[in-house]
N, C-alpha and C. Protein backbone atom coordinates (compact mmCIF):
# COMPACT_ATOMS: atom_id res chain seq x y z
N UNK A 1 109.24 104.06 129.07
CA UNK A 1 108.20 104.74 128.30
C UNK A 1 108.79 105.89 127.48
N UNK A 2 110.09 106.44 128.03
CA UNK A 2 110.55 108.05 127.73
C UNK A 2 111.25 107.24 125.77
N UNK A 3 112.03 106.38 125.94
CA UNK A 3 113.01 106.13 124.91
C UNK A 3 111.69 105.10 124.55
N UNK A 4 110.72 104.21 124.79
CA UNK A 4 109.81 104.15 123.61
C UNK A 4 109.19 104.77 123.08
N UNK A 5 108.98 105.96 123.43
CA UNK A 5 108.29 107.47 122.83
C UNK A 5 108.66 107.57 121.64
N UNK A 6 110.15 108.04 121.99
CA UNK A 6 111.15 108.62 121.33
C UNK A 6 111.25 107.68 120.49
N UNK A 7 111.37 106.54 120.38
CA UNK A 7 111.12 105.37 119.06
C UNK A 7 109.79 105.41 118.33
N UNK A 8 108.83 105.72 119.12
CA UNK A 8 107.34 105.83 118.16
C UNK A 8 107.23 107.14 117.30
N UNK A 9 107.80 108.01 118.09
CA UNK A 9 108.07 109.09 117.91
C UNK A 9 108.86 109.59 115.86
N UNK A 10 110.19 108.62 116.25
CA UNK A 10 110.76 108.51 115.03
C UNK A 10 110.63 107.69 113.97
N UNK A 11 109.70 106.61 114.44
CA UNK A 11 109.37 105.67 113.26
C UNK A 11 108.06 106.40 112.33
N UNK A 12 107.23 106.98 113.45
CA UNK A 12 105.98 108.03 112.46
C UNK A 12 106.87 109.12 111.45
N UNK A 13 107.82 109.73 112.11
CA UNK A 13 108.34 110.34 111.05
C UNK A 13 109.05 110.30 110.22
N UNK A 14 109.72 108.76 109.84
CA UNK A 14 110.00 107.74 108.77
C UNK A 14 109.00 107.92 107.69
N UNK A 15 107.78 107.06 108.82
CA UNK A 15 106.52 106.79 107.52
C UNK A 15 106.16 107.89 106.84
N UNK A 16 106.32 109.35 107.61
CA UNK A 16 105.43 109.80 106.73
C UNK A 16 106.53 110.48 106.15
N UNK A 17 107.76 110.53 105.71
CA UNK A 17 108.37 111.32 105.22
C UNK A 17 108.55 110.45 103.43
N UNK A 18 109.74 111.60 102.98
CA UNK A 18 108.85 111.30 101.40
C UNK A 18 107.73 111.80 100.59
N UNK A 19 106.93 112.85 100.94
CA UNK A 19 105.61 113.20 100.73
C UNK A 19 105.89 114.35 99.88
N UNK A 20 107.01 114.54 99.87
CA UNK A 20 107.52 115.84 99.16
C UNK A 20 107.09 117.02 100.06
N UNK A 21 108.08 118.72 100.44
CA UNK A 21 107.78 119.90 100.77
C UNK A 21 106.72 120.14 100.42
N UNK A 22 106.10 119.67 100.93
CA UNK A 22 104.42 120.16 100.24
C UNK A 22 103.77 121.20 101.76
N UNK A 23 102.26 120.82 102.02
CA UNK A 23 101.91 121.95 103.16
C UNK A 23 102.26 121.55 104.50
N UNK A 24 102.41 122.23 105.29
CA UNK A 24 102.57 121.17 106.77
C UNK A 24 101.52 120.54 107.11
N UNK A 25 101.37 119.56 107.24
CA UNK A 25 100.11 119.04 108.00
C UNK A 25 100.88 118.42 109.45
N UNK A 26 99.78 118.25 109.98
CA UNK A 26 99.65 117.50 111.02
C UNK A 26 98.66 116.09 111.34
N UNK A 27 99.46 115.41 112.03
CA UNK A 27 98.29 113.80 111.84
C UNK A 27 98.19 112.95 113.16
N UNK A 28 97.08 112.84 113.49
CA UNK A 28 96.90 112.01 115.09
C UNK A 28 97.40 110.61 114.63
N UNK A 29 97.76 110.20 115.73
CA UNK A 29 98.13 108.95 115.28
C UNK A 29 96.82 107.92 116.23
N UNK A 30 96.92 106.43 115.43
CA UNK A 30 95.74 105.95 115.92
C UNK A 30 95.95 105.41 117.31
N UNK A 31 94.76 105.26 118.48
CA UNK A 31 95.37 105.26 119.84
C UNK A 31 94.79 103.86 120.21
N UNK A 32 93.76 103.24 119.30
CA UNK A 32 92.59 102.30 119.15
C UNK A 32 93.47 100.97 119.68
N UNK A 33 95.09 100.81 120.13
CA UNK A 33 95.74 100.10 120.27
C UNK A 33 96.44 100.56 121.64
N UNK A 34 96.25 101.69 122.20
CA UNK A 34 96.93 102.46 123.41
C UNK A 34 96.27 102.32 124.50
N UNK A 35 96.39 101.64 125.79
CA UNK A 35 95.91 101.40 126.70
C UNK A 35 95.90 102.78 127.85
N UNK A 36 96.57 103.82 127.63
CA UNK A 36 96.00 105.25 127.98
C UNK A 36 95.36 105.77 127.23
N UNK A 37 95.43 105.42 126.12
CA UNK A 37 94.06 106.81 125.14
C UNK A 37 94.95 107.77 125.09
N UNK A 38 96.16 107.77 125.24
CA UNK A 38 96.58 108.78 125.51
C UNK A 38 96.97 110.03 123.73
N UNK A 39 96.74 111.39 123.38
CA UNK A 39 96.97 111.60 122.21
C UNK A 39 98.42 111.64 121.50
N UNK A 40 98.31 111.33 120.36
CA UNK A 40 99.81 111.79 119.76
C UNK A 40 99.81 112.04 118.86
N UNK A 41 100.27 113.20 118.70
CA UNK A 41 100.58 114.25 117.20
C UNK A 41 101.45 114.90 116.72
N UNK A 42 101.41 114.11 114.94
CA UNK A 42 103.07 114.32 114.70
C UNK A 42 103.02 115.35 113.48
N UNK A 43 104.01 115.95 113.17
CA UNK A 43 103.61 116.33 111.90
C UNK A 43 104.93 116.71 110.86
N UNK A 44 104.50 116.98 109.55
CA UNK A 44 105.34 116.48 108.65
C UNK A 44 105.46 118.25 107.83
N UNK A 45 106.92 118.45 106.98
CA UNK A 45 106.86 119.17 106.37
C UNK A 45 106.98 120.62 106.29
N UNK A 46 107.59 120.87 107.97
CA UNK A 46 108.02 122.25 108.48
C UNK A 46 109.57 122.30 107.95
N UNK A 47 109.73 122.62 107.28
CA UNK A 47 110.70 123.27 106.45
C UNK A 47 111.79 124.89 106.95
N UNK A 48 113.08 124.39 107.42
CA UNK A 48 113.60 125.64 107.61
C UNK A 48 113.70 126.64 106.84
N UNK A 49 114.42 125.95 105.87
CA UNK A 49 114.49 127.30 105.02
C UNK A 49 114.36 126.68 103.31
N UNK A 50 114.66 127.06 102.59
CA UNK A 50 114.85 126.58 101.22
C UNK A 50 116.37 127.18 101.09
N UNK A 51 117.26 127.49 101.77
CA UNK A 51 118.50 127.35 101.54
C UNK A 51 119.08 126.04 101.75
N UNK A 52 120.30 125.74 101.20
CA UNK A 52 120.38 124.27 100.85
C UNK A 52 121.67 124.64 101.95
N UNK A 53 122.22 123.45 102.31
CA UNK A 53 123.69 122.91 103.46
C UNK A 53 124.80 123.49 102.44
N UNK A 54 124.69 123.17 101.32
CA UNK A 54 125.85 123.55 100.40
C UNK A 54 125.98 124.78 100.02
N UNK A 55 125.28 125.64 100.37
CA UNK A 55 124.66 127.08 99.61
C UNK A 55 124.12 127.71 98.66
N UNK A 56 123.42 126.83 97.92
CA UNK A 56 122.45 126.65 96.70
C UNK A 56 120.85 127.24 97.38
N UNK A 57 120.15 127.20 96.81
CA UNK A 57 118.97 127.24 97.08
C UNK A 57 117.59 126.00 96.48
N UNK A 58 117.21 125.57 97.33
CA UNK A 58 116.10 124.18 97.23
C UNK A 58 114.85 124.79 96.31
N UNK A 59 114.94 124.02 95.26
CA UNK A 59 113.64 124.00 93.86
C UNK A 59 113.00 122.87 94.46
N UNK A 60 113.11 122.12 95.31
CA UNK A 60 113.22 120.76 95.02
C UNK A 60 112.11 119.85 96.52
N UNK A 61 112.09 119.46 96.94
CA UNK A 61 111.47 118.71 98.08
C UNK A 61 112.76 118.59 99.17
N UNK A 62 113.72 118.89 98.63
CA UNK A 62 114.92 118.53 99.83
C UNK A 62 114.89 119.69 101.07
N UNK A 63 116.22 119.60 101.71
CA UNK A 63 116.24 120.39 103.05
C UNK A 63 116.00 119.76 104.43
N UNK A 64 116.47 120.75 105.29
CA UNK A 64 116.12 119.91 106.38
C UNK A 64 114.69 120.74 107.09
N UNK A 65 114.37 119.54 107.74
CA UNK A 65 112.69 119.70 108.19
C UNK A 65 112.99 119.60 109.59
N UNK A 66 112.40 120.39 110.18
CA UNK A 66 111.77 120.58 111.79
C UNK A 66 110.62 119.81 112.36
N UNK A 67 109.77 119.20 112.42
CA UNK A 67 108.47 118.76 112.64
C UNK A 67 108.42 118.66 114.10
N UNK A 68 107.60 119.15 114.61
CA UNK A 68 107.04 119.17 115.79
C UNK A 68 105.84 118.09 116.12
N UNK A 69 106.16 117.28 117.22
CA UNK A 69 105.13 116.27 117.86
C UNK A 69 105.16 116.56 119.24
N UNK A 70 103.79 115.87 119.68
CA UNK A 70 103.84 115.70 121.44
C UNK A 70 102.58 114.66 121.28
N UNK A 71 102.80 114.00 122.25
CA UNK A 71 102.19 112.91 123.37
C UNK A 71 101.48 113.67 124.58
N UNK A 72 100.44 113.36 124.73
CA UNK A 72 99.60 114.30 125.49
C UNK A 72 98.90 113.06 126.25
N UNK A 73 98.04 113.56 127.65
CA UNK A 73 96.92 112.41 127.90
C UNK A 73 95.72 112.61 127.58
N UNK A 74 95.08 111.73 127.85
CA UNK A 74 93.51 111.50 127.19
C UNK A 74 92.49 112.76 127.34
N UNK A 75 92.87 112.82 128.38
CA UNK A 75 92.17 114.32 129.24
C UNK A 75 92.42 115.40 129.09
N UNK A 76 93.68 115.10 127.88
CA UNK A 76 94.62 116.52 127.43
C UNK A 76 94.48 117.61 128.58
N UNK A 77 95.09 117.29 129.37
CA UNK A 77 95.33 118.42 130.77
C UNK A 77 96.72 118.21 131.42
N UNK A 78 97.77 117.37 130.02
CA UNK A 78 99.02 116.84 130.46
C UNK A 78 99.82 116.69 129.19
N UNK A 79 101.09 117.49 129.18
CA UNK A 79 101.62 117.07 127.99
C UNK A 79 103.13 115.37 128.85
N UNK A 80 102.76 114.45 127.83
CA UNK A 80 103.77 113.65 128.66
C UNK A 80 105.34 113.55 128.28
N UNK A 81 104.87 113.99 126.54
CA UNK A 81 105.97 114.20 125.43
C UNK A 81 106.23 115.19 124.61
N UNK A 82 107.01 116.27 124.11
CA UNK A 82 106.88 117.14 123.45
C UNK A 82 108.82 117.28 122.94
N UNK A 83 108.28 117.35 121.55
CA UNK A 83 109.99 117.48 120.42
C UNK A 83 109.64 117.69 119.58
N UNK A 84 110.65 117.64 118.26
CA UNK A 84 110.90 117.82 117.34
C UNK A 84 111.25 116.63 116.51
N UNK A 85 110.82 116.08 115.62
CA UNK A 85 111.27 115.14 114.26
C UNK A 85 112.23 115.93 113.62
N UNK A 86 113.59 115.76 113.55
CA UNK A 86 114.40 116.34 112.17
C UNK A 86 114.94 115.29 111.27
N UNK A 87 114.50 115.77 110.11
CA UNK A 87 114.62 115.16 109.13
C UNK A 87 116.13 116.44 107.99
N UNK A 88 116.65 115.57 107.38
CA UNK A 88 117.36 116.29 106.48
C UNK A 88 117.22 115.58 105.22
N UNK A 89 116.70 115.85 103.94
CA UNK A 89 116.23 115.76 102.92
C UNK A 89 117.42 115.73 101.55
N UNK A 90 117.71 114.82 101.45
CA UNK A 90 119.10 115.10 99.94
C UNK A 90 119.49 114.32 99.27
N UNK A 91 120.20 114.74 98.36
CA UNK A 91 120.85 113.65 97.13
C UNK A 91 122.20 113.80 97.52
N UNK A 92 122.65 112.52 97.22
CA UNK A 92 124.03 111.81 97.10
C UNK A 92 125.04 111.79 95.31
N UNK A 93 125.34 111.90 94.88
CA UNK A 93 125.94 112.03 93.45
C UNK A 93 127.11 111.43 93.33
N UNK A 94 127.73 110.84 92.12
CA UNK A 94 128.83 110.52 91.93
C UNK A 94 129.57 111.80 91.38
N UNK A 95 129.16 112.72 91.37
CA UNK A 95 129.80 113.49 91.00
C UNK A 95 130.37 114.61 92.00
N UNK A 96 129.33 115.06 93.26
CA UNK A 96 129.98 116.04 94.09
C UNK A 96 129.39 115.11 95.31
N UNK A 97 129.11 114.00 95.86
CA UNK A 97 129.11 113.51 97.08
C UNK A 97 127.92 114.02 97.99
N UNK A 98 128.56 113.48 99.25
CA UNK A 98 127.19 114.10 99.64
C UNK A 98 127.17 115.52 100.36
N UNK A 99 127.30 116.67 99.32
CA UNK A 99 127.37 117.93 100.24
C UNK A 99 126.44 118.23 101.06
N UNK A 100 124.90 117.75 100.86
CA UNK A 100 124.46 118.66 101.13
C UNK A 100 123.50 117.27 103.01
N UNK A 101 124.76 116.73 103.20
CA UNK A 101 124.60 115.67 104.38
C UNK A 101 125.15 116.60 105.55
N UNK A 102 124.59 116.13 106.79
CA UNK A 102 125.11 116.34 108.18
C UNK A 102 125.28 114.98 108.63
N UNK A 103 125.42 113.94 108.37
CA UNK A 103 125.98 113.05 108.67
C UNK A 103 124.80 112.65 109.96
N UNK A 104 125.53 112.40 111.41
CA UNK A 104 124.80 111.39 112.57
C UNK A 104 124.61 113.25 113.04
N UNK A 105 122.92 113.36 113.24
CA UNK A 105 122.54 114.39 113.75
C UNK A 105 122.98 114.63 115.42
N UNK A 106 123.36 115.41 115.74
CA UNK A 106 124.16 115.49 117.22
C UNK A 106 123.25 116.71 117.85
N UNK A 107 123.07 117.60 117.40
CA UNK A 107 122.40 119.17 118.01
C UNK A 107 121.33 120.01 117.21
N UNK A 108 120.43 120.46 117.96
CA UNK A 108 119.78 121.92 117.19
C UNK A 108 119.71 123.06 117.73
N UNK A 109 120.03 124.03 117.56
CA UNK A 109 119.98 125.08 118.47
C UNK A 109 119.12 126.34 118.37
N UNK A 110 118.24 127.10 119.11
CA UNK A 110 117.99 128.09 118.37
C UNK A 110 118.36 129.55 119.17
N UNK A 111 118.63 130.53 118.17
CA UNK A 111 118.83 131.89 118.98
C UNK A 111 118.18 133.19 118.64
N UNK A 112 117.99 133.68 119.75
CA UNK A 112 116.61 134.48 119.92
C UNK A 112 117.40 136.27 119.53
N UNK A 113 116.41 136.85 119.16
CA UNK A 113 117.02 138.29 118.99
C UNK A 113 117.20 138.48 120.86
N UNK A 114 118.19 139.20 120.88
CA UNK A 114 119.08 139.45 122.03
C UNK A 114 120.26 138.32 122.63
N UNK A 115 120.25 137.34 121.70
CA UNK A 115 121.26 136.33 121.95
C UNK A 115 120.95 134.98 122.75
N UNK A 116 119.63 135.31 123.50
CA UNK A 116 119.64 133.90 124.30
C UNK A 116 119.48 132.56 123.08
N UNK A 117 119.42 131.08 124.28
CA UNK A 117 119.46 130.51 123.10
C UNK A 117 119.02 129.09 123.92
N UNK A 118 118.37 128.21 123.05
CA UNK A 118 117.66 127.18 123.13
C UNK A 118 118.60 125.69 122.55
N UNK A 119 119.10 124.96 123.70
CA UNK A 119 120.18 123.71 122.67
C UNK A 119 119.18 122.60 123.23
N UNK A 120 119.01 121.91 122.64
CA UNK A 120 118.45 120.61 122.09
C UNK A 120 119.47 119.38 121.99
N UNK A 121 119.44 118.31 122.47
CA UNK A 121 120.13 117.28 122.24
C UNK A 121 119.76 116.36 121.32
N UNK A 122 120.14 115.90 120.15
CA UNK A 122 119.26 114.76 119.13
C UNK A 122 120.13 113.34 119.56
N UNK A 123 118.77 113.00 120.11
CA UNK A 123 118.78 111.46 119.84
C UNK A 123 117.94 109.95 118.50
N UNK A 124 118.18 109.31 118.99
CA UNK A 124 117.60 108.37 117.76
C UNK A 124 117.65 108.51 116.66
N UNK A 125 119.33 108.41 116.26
CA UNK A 125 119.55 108.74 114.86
C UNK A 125 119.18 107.91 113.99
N UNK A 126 119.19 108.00 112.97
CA UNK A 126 119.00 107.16 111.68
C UNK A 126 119.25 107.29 110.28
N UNK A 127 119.46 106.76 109.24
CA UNK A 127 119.68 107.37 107.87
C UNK A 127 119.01 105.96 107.06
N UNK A 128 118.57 106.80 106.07
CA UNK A 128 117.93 106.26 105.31
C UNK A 128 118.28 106.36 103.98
N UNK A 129 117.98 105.33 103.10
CA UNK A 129 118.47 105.81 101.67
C UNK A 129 117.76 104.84 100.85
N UNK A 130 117.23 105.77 99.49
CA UNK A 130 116.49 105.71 98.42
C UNK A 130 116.65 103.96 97.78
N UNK A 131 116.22 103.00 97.80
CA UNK A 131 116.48 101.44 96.75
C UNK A 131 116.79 101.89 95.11
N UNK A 132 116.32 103.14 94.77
CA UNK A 132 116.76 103.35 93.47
C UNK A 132 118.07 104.26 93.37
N UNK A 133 119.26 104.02 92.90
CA UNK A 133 119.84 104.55 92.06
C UNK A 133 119.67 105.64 90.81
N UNK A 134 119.43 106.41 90.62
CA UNK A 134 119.06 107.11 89.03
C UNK A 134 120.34 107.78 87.98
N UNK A 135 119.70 108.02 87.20
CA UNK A 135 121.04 108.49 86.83
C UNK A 135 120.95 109.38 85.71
N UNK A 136 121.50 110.45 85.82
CA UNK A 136 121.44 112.12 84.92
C UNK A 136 122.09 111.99 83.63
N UNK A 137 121.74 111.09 82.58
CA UNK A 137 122.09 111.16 81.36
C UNK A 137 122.72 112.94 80.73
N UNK A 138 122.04 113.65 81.28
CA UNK A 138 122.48 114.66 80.75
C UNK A 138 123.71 115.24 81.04
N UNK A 139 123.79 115.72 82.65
CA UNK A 139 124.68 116.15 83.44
C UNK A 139 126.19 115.04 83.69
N UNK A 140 125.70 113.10 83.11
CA UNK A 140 126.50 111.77 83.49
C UNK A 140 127.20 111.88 84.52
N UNK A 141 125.73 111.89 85.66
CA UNK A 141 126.18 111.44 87.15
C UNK A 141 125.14 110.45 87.63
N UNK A 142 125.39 109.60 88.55
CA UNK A 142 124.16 108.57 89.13
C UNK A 142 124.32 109.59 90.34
N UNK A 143 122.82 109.34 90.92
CA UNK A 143 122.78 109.92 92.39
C UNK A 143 121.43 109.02 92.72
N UNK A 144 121.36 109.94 93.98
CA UNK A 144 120.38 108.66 95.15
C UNK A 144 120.17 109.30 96.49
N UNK A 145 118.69 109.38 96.36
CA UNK A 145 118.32 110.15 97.58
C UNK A 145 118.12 109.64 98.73
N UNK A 146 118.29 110.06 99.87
CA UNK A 146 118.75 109.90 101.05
C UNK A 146 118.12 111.23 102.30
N UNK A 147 117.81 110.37 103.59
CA UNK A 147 117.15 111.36 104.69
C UNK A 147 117.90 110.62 105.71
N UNK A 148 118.61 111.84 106.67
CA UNK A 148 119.03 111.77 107.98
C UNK A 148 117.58 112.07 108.89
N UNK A 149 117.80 111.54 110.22
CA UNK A 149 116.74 111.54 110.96
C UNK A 149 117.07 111.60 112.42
N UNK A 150 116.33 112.28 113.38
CA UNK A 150 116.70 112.24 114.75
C UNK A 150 115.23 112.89 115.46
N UNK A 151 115.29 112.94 116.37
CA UNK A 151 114.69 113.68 117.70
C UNK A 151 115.21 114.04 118.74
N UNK A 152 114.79 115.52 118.68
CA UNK A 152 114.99 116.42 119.88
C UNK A 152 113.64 116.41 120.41
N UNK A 153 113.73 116.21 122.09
CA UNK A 153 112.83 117.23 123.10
C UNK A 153 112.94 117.98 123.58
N UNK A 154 111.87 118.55 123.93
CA UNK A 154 111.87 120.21 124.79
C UNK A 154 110.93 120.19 125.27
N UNK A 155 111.47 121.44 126.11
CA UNK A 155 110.20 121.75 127.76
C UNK A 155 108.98 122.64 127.02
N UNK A 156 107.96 122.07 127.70
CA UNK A 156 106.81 122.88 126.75
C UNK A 156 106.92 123.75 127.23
N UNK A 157 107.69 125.07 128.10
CA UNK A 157 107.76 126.45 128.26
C UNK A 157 109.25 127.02 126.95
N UNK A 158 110.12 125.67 127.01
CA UNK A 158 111.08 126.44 125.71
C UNK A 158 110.08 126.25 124.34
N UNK A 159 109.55 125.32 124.38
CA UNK A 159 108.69 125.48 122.85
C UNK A 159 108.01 126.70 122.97
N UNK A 160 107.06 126.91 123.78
CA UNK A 160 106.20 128.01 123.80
C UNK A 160 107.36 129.66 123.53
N UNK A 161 108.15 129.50 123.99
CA UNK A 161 109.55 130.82 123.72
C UNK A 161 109.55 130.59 121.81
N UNK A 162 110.02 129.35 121.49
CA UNK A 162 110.25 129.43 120.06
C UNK A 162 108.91 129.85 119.20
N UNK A 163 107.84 129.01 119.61
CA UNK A 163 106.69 129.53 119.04
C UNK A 163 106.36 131.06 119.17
N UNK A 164 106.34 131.97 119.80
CA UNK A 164 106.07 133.47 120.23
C UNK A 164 107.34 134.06 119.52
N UNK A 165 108.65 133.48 119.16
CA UNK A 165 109.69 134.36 118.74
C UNK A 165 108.88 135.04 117.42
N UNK A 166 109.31 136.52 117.56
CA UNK A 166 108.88 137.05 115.77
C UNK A 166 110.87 136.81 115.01
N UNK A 167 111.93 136.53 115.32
CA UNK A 167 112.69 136.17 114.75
C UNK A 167 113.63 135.24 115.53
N UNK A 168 113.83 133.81 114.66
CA UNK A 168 115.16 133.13 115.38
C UNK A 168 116.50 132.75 114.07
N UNK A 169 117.15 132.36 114.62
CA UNK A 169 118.69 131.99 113.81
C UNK A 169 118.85 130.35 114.35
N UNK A 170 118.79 129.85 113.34
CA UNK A 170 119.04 127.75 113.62
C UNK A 170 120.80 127.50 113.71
N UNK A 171 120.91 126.85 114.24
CA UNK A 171 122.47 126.04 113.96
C UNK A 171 121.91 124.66 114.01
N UNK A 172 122.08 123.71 113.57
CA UNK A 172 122.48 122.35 113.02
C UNK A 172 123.55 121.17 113.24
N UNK A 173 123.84 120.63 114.18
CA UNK A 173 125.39 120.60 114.05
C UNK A 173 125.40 118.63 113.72
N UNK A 174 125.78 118.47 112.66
CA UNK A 174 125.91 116.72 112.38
C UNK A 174 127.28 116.14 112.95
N UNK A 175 127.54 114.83 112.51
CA UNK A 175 128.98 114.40 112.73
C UNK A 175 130.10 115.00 111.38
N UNK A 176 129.13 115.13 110.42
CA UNK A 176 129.98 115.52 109.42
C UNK A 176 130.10 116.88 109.14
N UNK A 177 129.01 117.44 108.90
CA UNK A 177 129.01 119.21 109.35
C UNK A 177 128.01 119.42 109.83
N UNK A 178 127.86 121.25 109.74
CA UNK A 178 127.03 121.79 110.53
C UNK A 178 126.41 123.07 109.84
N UNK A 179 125.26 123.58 110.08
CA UNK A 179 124.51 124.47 108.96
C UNK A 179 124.21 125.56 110.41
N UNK A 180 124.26 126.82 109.83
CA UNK A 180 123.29 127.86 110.42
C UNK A 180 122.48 128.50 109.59
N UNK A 181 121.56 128.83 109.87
CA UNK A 181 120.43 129.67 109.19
C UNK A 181 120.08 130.98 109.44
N UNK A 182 120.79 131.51 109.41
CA UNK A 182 120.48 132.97 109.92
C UNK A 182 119.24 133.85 109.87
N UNK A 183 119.01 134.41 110.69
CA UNK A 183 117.27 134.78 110.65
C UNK A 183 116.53 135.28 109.21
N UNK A 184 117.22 135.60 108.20
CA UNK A 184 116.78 135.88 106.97
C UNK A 184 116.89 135.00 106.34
N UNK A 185 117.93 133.97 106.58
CA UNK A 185 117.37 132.70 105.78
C UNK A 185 115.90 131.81 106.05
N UNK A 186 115.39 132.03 107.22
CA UNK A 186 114.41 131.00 108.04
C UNK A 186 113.09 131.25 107.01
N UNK A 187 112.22 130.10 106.68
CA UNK A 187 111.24 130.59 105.49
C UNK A 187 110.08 131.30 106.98
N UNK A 188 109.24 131.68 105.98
CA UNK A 188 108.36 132.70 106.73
C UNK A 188 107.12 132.19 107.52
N UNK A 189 107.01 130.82 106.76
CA UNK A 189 106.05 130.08 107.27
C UNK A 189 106.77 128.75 108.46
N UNK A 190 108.14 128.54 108.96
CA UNK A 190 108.44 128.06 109.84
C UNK A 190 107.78 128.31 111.30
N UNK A 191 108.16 129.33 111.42
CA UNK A 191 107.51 129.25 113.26
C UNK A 191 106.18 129.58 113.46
N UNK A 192 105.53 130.51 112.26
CA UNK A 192 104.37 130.38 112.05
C UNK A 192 103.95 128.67 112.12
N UNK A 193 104.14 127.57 111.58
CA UNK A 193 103.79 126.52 111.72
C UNK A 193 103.71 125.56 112.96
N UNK A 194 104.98 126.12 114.09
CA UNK A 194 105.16 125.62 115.20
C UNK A 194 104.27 126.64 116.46
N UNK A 195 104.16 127.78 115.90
CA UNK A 195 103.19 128.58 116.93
C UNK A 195 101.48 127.87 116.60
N UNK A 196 101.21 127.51 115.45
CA UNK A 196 99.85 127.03 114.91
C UNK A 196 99.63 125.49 115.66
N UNK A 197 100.92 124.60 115.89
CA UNK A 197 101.08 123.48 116.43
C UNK A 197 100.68 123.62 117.79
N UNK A 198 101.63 124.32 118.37
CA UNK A 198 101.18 125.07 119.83
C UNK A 198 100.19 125.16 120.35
N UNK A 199 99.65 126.40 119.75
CA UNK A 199 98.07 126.99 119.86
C UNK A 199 97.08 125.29 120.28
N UNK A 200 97.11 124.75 118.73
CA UNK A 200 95.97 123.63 118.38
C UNK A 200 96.00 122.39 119.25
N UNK A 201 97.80 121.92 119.62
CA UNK A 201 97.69 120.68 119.94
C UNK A 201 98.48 120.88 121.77
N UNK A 202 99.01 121.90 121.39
CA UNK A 202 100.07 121.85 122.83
C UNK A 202 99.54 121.93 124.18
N UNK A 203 98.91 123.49 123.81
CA UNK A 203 98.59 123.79 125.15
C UNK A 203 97.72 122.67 125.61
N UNK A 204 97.01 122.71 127.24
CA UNK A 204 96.31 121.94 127.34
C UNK A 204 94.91 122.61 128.22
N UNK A 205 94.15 121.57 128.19
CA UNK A 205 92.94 122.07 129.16
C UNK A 205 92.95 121.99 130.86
N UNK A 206 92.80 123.35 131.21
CA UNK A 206 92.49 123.63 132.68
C UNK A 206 91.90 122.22 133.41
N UNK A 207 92.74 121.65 134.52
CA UNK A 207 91.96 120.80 135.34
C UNK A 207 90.70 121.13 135.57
């Protein structure tokens, strides 16, 4: 059940990715096929930072994304599943490659003012890439967009720590590289989005 989760888990955040950095939402998924009833809610579009892997800054829909889901039961008085969707968002070029890739997602980490720190293991990797080719007549480079993909879980008492942080610092770590985000890079509406997740979908109801 744990690693088919973790597969339902990452195929919802396949589908819904692509939508462009737009607002975070969140989306039940349908259960009308689930022989627990049990809930699941995924969501799309939590955005670390708008600093880019390469050190540019994101105009653009790219970046890497955080999304927070959990699997709950019917009675919501049980969480059964609770992680993270990461997604990494980018173009490929014939001209500078793929800088702004982490390759096979391996880790996420986060660290708290006073140093403690939260590591995450990513499983269920995946990569994906764009059927179109395009190509920058202006700049004469082809490029082609492309999303790395994985899932991390966590204990719903370390989520609840990240959600309540008023500041954290990300590390990233792929097969090919690795990004940190330092607490002034993190956008402002990140953990705000995972404390709002929390609040709405996490906690649960008193037996």
């Amino acid at each position: 059940m744990r690693k088919t989760s973790i597969f339902i888990a990452l195929i919802a955040a396949t589908f819904i990715a692509g939508c462009g950095a737009g607002k975070f939402t969140v989306t039940r998924a349908d259960d009308s096929f689930s022989e627990d009833k049990s809930q699941f809610y995924t969501s799309t579009n939590n955005r670390i930072s708008s600093k880019s892997i390469a050190g540019g800054m994101h105009i653009d829909d790219k970046g890497v994304f955080v999304n927070p889901f959990v699997k709950k039961t019917a009675s919501d008085t049980g969480v059964i599943l609770l992680g993270f969707n990461i997604e990494n968002r980018f173009s490929t070029d014939s001209s500078s490659g793929s800088v702004n890739g982490l390759g096979t997602i391996k880790s996420l980490v986060f660290k708290f003012e006073g140093g403690s720190l939260i590591t995450l293991d990513v499983s269920g990797q995946q990569g994906k890439a764009d059927d179109v080719i395009r190509y920058n007549s202006v700049a004469g480079y082809a490029y082609q967009d492309r999303s790395e993909y994985g899932v991390a879980l966590i204990e719903p008492d370390a989520f609840m720590k990240i959600a309540q942080a008023s500041a954290i610092s990300i590390k990233i770590t792929g097969s090919q590289q690795s990004m940190i985000y330092e607490a002034k890079d993190i956008a402002p509406e990140f953990i705000h989005n995972i404390k709002s997740f929390y609040d709405k979908y996490v906690i649960t109801q008193p037996l």
